[in-house]
PDB file of N, CA and C in Angstrom:
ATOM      1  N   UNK A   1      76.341  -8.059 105.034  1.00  0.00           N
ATOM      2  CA  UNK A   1      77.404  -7.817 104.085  1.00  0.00           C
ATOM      3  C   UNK A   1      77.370  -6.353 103.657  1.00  0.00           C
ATOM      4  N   UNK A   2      78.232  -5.929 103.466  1.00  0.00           N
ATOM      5  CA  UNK A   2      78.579  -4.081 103.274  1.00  0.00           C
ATOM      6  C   UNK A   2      78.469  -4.429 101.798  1.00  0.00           C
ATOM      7  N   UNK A   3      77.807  -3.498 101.335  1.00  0.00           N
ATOM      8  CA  UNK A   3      77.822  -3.045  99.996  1.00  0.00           C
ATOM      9  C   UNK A   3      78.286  -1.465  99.440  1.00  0.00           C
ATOM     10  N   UNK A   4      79.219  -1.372  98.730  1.00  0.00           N
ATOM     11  CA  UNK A   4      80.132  -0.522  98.572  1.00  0.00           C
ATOM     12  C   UNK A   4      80.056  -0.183  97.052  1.00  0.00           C
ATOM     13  N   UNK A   5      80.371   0.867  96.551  1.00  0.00           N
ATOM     14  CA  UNK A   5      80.083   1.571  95.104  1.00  0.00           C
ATOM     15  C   UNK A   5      81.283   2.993  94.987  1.00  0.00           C
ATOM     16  N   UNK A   6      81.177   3.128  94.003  1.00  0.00           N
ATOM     17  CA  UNK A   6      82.440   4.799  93.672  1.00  0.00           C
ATOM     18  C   UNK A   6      82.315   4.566  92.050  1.00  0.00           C
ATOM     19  N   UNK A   7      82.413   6.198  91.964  1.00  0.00           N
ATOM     20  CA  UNK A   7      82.369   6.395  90.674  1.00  0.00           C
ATOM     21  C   UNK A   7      82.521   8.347  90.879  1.00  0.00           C
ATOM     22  N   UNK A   8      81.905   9.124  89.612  1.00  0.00           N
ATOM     23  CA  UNK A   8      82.255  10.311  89.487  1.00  0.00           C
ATOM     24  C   UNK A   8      80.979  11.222  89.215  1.00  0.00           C
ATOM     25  N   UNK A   9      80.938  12.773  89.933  1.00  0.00           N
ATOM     26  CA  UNK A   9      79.863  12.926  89.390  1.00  0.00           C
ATOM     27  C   UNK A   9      80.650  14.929  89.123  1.00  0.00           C
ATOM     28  N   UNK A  10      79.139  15.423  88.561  1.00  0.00           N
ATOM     29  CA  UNK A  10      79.657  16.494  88.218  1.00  0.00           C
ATOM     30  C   UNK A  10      78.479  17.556  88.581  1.00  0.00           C
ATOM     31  N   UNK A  11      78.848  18.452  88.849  1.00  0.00           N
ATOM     32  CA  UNK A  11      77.996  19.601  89.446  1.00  0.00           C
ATOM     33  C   UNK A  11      78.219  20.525  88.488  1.00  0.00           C
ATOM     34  N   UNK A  12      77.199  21.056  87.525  1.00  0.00           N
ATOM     35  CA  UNK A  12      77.162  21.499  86.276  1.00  0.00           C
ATOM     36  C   UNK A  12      76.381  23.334  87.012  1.00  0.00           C
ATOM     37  N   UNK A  13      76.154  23.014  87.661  1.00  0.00           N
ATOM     38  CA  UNK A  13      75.354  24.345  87.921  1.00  0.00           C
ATOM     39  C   UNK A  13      75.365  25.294  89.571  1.00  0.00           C
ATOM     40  N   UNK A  14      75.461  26.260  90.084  1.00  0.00           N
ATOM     41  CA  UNK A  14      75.445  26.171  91.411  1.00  0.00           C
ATOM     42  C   UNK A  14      76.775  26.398  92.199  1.00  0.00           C
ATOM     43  N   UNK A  15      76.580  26.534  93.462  1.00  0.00           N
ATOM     44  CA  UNK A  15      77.706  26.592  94.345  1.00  0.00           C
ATOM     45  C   UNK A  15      78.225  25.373  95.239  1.00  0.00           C
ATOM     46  N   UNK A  16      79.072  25.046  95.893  1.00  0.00           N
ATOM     47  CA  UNK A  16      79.589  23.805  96.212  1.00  0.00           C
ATOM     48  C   UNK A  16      80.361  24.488  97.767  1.00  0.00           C
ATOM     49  N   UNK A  17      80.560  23.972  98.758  1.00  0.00           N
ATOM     50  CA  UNK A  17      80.765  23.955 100.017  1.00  0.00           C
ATOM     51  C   UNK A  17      82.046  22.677  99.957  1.00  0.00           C
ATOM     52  N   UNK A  18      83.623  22.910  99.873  1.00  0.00           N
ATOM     53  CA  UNK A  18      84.711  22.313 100.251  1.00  0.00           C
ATOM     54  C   UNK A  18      85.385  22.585 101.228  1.00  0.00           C
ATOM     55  N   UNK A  19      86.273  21.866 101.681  1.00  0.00           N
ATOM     56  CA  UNK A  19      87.501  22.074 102.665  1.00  0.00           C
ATOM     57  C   UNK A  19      88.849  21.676 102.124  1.00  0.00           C
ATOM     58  N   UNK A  20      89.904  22.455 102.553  1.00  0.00           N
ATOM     59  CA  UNK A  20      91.113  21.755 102.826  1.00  0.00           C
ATOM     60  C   UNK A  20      91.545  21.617 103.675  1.00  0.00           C
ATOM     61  N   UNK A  21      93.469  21.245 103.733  1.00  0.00           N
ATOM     62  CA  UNK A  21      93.488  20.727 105.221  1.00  0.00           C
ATOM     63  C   UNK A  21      94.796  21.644 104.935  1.00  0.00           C
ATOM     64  N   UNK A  22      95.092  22.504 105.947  1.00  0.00           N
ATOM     65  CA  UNK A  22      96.086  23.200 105.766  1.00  0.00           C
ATOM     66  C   UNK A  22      97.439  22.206 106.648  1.00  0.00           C
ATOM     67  N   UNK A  23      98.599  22.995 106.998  1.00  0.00           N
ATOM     68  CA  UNK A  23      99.515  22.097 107.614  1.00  0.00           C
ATOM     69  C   UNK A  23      99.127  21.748 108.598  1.00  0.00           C
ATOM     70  N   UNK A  24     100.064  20.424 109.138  1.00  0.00           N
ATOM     71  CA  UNK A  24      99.352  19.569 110.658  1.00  0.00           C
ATOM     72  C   UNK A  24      99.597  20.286 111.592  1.00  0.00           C
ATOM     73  N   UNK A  25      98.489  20.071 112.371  1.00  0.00           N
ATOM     74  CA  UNK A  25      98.600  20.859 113.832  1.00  0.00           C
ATOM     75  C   UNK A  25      99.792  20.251 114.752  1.00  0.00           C
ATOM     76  N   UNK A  26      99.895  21.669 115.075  1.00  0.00           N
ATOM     77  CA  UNK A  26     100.874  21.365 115.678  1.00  0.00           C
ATOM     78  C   UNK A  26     100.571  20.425 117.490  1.00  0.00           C
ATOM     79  N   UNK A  27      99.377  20.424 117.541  1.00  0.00           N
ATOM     80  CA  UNK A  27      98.499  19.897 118.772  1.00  0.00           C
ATOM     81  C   UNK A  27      97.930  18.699 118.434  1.00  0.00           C
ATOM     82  N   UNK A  28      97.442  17.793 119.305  1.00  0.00           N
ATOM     83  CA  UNK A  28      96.438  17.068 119.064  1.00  0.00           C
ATOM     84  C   UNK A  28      94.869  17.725 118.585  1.00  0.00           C
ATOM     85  N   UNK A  29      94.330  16.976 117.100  1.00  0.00           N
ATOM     86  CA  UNK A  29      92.965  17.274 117.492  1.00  0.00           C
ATOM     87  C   UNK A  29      91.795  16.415 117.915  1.00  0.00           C
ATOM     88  N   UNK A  30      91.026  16.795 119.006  1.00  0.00           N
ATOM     89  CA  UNK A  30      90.654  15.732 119.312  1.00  0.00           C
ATOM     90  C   UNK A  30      89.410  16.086 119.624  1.00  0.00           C
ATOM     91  N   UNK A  31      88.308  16.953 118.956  1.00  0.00           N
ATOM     92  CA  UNK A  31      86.657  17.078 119.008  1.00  0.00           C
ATOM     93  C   UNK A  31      86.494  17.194 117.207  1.00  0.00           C
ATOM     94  N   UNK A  32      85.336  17.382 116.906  1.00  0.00           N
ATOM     95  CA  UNK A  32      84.824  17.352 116.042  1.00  0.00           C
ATOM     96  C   UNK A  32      84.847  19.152 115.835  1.00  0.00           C
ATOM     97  N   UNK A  33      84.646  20.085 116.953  1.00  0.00           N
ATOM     98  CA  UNK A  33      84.696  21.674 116.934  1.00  0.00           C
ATOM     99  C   UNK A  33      86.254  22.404 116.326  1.00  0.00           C
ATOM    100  N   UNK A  34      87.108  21.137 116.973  1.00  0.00           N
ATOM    101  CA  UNK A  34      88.548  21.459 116.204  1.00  0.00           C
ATOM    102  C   UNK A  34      89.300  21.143 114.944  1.00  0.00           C
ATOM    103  N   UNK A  35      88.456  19.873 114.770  1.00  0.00           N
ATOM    104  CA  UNK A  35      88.834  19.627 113.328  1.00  0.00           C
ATOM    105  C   UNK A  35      88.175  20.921 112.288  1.00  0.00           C
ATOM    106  N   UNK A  36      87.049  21.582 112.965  1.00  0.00           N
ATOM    107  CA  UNK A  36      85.912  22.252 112.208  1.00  0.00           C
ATOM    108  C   UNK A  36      87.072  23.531 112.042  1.00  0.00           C
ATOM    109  N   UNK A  37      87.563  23.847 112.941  1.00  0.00           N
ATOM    110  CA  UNK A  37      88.308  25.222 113.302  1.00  0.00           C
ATOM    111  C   UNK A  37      89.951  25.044 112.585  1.00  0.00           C
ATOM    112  N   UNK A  38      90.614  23.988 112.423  1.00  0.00           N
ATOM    113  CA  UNK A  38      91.362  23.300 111.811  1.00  0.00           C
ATOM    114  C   UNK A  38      91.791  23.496 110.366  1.00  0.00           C
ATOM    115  N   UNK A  39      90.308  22.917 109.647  1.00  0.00           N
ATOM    116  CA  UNK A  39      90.277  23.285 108.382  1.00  0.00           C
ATOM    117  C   UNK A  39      90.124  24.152 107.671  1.00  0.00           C
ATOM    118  N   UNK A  40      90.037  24.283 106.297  1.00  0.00           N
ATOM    119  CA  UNK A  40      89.960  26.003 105.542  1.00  0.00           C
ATOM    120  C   UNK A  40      88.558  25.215 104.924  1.00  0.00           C
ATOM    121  N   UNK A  41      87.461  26.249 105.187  1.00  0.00           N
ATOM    122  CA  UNK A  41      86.252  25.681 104.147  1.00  0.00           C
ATOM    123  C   UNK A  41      86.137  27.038 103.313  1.00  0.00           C
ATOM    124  N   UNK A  42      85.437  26.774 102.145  1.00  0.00           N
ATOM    125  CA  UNK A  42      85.459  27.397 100.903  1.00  0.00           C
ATOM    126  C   UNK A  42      83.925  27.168 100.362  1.00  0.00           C
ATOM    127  N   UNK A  43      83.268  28.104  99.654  1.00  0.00           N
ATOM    128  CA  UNK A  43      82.225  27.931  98.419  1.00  0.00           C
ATOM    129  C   UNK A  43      83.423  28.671  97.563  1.00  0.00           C
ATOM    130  N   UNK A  44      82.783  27.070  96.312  1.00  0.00           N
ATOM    131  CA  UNK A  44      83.511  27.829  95.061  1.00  0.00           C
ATOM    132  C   UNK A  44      82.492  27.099  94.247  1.00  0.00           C
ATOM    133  N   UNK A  45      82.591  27.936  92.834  1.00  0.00           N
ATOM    134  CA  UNK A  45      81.739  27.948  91.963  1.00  0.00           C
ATOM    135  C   UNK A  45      82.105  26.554  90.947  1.00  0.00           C
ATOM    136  N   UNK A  46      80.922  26.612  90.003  1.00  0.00           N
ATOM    137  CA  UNK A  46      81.010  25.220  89.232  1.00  0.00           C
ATOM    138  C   UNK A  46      80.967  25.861  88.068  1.00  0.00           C
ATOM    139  N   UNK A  47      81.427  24.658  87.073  1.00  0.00           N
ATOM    140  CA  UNK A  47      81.615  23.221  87.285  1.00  0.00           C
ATOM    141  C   UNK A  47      82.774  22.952  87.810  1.00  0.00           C
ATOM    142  N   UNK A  48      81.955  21.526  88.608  1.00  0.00           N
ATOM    143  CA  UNK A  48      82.911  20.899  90.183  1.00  0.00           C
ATOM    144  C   UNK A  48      83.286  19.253  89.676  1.00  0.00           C
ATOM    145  N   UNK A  49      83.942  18.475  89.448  1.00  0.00           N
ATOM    146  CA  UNK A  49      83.878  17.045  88.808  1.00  0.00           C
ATOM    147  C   UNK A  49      84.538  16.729  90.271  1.00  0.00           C
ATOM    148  N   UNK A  50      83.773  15.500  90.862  1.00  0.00           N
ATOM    149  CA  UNK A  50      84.047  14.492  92.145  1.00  0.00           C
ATOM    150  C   UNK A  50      84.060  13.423  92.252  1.00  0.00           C
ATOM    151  N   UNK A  51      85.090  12.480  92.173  1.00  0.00           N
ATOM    152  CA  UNK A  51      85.248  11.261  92.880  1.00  0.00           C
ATOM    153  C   UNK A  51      85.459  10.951  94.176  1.00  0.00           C
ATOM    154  N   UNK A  52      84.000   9.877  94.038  1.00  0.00           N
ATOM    155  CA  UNK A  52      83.485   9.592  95.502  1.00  0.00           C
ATOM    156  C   UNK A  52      83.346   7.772  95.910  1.00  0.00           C
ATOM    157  N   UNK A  53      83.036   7.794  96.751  1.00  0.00           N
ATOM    158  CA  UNK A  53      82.887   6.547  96.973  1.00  0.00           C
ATOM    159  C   UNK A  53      82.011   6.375  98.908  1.00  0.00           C
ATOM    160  N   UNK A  54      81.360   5.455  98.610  1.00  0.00           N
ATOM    161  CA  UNK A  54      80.151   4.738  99.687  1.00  0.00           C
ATOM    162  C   UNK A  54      80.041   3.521  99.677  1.00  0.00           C
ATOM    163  N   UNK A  55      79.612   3.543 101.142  1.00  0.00           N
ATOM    164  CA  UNK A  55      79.510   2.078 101.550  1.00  0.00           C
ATOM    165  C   UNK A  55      78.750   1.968 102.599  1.00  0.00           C
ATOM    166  N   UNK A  56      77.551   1.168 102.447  1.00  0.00           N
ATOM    167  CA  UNK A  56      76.302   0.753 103.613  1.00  0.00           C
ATOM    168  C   UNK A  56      77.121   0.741 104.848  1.00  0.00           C
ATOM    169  N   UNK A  57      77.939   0.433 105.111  1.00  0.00           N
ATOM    170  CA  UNK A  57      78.607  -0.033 106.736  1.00  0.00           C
ATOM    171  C   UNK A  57      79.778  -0.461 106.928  1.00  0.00           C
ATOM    172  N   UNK A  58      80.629  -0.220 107.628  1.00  0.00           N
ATOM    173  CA  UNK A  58      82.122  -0.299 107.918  1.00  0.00           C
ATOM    174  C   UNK A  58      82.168  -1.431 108.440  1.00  0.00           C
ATOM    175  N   UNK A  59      82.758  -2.520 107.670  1.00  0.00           N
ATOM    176  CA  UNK A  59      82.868  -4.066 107.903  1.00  0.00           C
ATOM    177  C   UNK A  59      84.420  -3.830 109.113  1.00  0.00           C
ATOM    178  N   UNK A  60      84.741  -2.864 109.554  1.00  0.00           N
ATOM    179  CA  UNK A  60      85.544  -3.360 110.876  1.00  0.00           C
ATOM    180  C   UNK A  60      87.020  -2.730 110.571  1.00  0.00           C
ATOM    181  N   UNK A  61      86.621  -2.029 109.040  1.00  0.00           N
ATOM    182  CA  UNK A  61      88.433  -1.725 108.491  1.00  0.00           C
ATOM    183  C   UNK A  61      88.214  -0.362 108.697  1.00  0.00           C
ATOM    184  N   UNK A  62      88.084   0.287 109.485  1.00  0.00           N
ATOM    185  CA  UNK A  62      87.896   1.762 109.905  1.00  0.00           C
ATOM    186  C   UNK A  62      87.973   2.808 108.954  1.00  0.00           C
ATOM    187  N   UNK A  63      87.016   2.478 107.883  1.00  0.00           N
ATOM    188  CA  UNK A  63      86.525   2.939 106.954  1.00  0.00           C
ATOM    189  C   UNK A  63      85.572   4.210 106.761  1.00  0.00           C
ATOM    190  N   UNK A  64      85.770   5.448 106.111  1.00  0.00           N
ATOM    191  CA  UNK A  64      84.308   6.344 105.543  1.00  0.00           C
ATOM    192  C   UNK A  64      83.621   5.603 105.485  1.00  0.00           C
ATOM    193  N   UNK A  65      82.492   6.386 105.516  1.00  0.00           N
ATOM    194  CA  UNK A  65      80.763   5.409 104.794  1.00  0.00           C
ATOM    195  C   UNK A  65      81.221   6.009 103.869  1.00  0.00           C
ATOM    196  N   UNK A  66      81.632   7.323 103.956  1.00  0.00           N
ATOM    197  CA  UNK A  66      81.573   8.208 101.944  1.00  0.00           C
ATOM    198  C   UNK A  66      82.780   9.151 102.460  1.00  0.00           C
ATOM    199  N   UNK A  67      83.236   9.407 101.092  1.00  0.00           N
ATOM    200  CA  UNK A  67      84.120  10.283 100.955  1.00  0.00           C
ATOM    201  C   UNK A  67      84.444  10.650  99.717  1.00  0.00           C
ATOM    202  N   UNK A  68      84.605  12.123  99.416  1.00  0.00           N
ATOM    203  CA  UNK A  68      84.429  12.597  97.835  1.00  0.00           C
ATOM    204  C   UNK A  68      85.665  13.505  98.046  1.00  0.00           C
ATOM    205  N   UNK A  69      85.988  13.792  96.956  1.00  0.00           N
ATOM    206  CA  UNK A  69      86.985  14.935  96.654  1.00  0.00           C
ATOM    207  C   UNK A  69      87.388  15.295  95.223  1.00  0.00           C
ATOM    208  N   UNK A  70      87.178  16.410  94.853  1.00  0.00           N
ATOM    209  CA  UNK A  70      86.789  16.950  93.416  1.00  0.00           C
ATOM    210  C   UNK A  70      87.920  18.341  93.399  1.00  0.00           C
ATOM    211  N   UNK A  71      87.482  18.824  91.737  1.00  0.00           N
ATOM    212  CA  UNK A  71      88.171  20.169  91.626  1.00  0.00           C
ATOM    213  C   UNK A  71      87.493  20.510  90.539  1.00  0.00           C
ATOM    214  N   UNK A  72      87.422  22.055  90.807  1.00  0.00           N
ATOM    215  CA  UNK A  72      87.190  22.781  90.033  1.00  0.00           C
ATOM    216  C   UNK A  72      87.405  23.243  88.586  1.00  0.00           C
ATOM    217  N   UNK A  73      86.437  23.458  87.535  1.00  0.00           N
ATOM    218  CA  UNK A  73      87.056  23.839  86.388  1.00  0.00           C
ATOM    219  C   UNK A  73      86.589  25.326  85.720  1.00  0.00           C
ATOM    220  N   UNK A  74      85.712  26.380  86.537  1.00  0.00           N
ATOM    221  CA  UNK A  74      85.683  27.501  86.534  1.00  0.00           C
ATOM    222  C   UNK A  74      86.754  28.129  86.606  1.00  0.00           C
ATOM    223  N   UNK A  75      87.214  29.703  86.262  1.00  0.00           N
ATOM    224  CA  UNK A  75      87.889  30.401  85.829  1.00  0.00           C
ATOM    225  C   UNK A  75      89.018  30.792  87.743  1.00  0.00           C
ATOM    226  N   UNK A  76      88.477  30.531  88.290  1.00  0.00           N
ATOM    227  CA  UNK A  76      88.973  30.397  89.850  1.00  0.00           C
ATOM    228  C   UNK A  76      89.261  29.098  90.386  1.00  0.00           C
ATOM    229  N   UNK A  77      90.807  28.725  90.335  1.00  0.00           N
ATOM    230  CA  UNK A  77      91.088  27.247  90.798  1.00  0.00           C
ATOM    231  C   UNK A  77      90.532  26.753  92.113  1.00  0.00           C
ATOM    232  N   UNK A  78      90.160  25.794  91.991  1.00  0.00           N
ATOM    233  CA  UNK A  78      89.898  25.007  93.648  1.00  0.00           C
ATOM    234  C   UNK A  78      89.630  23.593  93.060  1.00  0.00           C
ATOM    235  N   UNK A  79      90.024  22.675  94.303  1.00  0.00           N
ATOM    236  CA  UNK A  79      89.497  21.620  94.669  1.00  0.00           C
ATOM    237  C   UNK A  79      89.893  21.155  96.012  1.00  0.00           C
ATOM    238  N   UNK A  80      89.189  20.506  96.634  1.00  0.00           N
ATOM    239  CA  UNK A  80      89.390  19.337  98.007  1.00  0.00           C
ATOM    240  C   UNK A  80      88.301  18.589  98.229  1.00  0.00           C
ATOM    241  N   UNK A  81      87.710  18.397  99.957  1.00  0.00           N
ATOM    242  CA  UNK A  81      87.199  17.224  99.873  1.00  0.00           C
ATOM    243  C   UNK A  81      85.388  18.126  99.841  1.00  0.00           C
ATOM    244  N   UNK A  82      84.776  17.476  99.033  1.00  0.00           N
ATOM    245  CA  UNK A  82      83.397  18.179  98.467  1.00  0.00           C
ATOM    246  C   UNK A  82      81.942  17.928  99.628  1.00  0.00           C
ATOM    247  N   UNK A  83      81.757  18.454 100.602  1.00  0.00           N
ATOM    248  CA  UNK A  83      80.630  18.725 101.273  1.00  0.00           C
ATOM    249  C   UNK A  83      79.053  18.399 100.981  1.00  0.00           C
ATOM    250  N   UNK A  84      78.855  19.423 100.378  1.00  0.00           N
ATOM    251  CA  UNK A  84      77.611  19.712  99.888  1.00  0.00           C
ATOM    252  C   UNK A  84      77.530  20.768  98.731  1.00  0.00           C
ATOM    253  N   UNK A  85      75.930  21.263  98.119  1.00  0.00           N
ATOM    254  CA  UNK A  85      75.878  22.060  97.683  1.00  0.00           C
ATOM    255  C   UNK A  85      75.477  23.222  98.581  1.00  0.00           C
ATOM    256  N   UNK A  86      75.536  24.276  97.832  1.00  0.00           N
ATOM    257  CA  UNK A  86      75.107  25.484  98.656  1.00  0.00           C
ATOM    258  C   UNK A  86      74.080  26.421  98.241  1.00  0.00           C
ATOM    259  N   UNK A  87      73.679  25.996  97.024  1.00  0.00           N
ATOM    260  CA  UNK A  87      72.177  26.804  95.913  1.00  0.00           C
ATOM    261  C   UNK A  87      71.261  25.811  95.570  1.00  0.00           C
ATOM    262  N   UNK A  88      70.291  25.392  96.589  1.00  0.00           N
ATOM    263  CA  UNK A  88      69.651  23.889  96.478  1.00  0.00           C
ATOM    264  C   UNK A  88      68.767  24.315  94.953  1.00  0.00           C
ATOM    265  N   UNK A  89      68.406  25.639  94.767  1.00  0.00           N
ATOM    266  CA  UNK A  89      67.575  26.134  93.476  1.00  0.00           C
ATOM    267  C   UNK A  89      67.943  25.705  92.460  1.00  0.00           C
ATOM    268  N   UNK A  90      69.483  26.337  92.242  1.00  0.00           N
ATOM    269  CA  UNK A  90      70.309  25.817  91.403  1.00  0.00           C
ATOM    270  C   UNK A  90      71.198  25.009  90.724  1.00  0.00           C
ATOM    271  N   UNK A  91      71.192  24.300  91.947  1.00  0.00           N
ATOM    272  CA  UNK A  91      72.540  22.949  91.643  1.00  0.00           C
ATOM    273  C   UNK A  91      71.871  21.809  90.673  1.00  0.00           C
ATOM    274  N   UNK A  92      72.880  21.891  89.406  1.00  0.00           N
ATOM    275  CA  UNK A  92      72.550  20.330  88.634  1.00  0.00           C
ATOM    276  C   UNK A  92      73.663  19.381  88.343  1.00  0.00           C
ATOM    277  N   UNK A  93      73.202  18.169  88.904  1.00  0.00           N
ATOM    278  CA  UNK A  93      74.494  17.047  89.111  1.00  0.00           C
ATOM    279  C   UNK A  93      74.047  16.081  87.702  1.00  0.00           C
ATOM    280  N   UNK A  94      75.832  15.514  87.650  1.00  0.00           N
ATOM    281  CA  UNK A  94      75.395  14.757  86.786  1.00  0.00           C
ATOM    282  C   UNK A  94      76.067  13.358  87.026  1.00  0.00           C
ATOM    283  N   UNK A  95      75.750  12.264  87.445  1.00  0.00           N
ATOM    284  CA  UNK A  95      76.995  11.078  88.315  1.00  0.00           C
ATOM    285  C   UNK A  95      76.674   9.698  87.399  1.00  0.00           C
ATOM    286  N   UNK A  96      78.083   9.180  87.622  1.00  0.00           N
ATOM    287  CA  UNK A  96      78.139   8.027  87.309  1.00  0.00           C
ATOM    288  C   UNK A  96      78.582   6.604  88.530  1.00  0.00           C
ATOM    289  N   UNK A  97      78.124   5.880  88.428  1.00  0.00           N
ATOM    290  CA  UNK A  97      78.650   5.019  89.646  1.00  0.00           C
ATOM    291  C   UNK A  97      78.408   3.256  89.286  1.00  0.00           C
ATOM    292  N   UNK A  98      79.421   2.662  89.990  1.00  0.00           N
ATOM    293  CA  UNK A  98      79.299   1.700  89.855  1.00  0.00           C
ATOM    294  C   UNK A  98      79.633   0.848  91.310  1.00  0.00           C
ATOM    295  N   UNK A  99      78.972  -0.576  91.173  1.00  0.00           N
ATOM    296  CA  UNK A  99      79.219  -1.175  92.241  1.00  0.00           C
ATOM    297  C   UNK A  99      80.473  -2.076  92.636  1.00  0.00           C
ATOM    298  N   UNK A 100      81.011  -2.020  93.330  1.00  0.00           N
ATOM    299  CA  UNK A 100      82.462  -2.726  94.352  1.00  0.00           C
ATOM    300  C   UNK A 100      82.161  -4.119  94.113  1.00  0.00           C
ATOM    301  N   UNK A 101      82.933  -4.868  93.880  1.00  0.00           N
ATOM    302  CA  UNK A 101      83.195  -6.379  93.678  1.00  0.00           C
ATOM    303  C   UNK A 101      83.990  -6.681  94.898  1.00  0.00           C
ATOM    304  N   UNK A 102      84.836  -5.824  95.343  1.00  0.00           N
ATOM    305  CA  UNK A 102      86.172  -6.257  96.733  1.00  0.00           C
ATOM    306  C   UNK A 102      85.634  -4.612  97.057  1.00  0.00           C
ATOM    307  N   UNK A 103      86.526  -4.606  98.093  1.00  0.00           N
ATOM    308  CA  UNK A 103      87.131  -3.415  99.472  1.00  0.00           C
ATOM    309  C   UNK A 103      88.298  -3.995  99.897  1.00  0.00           C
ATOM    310  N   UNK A 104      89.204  -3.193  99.612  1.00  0.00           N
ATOM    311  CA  UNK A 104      90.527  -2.751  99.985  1.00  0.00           C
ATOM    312  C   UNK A 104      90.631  -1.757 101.009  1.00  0.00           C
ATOM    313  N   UNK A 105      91.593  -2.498 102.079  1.00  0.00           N
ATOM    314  CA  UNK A 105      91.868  -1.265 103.245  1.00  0.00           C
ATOM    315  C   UNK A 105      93.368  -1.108 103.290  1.00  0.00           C
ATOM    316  N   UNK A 106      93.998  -0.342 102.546  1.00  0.00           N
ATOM    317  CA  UNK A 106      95.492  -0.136 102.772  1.00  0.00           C
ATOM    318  C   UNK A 106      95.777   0.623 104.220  1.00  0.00           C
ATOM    319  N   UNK A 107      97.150   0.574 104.808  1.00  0.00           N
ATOM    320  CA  UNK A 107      97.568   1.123 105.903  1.00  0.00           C
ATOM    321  C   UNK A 107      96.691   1.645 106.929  1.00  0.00           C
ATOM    322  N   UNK A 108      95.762   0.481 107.655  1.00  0.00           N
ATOM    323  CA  UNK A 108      94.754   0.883 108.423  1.00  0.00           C
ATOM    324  C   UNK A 108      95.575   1.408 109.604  1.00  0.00           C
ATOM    325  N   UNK A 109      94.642   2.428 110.395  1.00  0.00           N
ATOM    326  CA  UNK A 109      95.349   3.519 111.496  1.00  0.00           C
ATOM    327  C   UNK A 109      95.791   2.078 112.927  1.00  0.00           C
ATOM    328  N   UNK A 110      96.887   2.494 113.387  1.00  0.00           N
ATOM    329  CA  UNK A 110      96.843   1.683 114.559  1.00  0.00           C
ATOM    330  C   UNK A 110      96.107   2.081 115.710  1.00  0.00           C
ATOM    331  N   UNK A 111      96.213   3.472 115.310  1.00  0.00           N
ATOM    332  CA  UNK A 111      95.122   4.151 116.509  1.00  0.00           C
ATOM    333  C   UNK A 111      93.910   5.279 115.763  1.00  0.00           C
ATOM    334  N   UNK A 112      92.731   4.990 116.122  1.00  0.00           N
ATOM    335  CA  UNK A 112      91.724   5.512 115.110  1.00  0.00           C
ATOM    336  C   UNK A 112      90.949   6.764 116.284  1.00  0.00           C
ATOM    337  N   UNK A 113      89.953   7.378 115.404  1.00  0.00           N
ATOM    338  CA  UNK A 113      88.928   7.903 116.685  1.00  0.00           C
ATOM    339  C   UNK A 113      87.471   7.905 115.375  1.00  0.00           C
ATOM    340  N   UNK A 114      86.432   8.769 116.116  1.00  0.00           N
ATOM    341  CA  UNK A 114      85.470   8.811 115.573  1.00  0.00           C
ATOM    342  C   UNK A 114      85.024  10.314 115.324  1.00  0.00           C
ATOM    343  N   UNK A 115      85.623  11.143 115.231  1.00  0.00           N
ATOM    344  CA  UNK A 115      85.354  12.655 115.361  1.00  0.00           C
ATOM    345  C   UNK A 115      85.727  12.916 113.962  1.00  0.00           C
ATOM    346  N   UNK A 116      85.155  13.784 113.450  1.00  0.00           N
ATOM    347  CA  UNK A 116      85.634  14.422 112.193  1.00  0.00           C
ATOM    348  C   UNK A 116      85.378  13.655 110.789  1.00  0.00           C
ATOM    349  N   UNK A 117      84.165  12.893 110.981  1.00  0.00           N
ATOM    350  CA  UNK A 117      83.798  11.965 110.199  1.00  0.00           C
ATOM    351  C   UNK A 117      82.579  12.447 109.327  1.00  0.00           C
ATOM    352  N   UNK A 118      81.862  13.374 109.259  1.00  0.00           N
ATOM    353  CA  UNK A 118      80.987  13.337 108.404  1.00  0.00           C
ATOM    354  C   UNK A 118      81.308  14.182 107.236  1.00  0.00           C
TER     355      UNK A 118
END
């Protein structure tokens, strides 16, 4: 049985590693090197507030294990989908979370892949 959780956390200290997704390609993408080349990645500074959500294992609905996406409230706007940190010295989180009772899969893909997933 998949066990699944989401909630919010906050990065009070430190640098943060995001992406966005600029307009759709006009191509197929279809490696993990192009989605990489694709996107706009960013360090931007904190405080970063993120809602996220995880799950032990993809019960078959072609699901993230995790996926976060936050924004910024430093004096320089940003937000998208939240990576990592980037000042392991410095970074202080602060999260809240709770556990999933259901999983909901709205408008699952008719055609899926596996690239561009972590």
């Amino acid at each position: 049985q998949a066990v699944g959780m989401g909630g919010v956390f906050k990065i009070l200290s430190g640098k943060v590693k995001i992406h966005v997704m600029p307009d759709f390609s006009p191509c197929p993408i279809t490696s993990d090197a192009e989605v990489n080349q694709w996107l706009k990645f960013y360090e931007v500074p904190t405080p970063f507030t993120v809602l996220s959500t995880f799950i032990s294992r993809d019960p078959g609905l072609d699901l993230r294990v995790e996926h976060s996406h936050g924004w910024g409230e430093a004096e320089v706007s940003s937000g998208g989908h939240y990576h990592y940190d980037t000042t392991p010295q410095q970074v202080q989180y602060l999260g809240y979370y709770n556990l999933a009772d259901f999983i909901y899969r709205l408008d699952k893909p008719v055609d899926t892949h596996t690239f561009g997933r972590d």
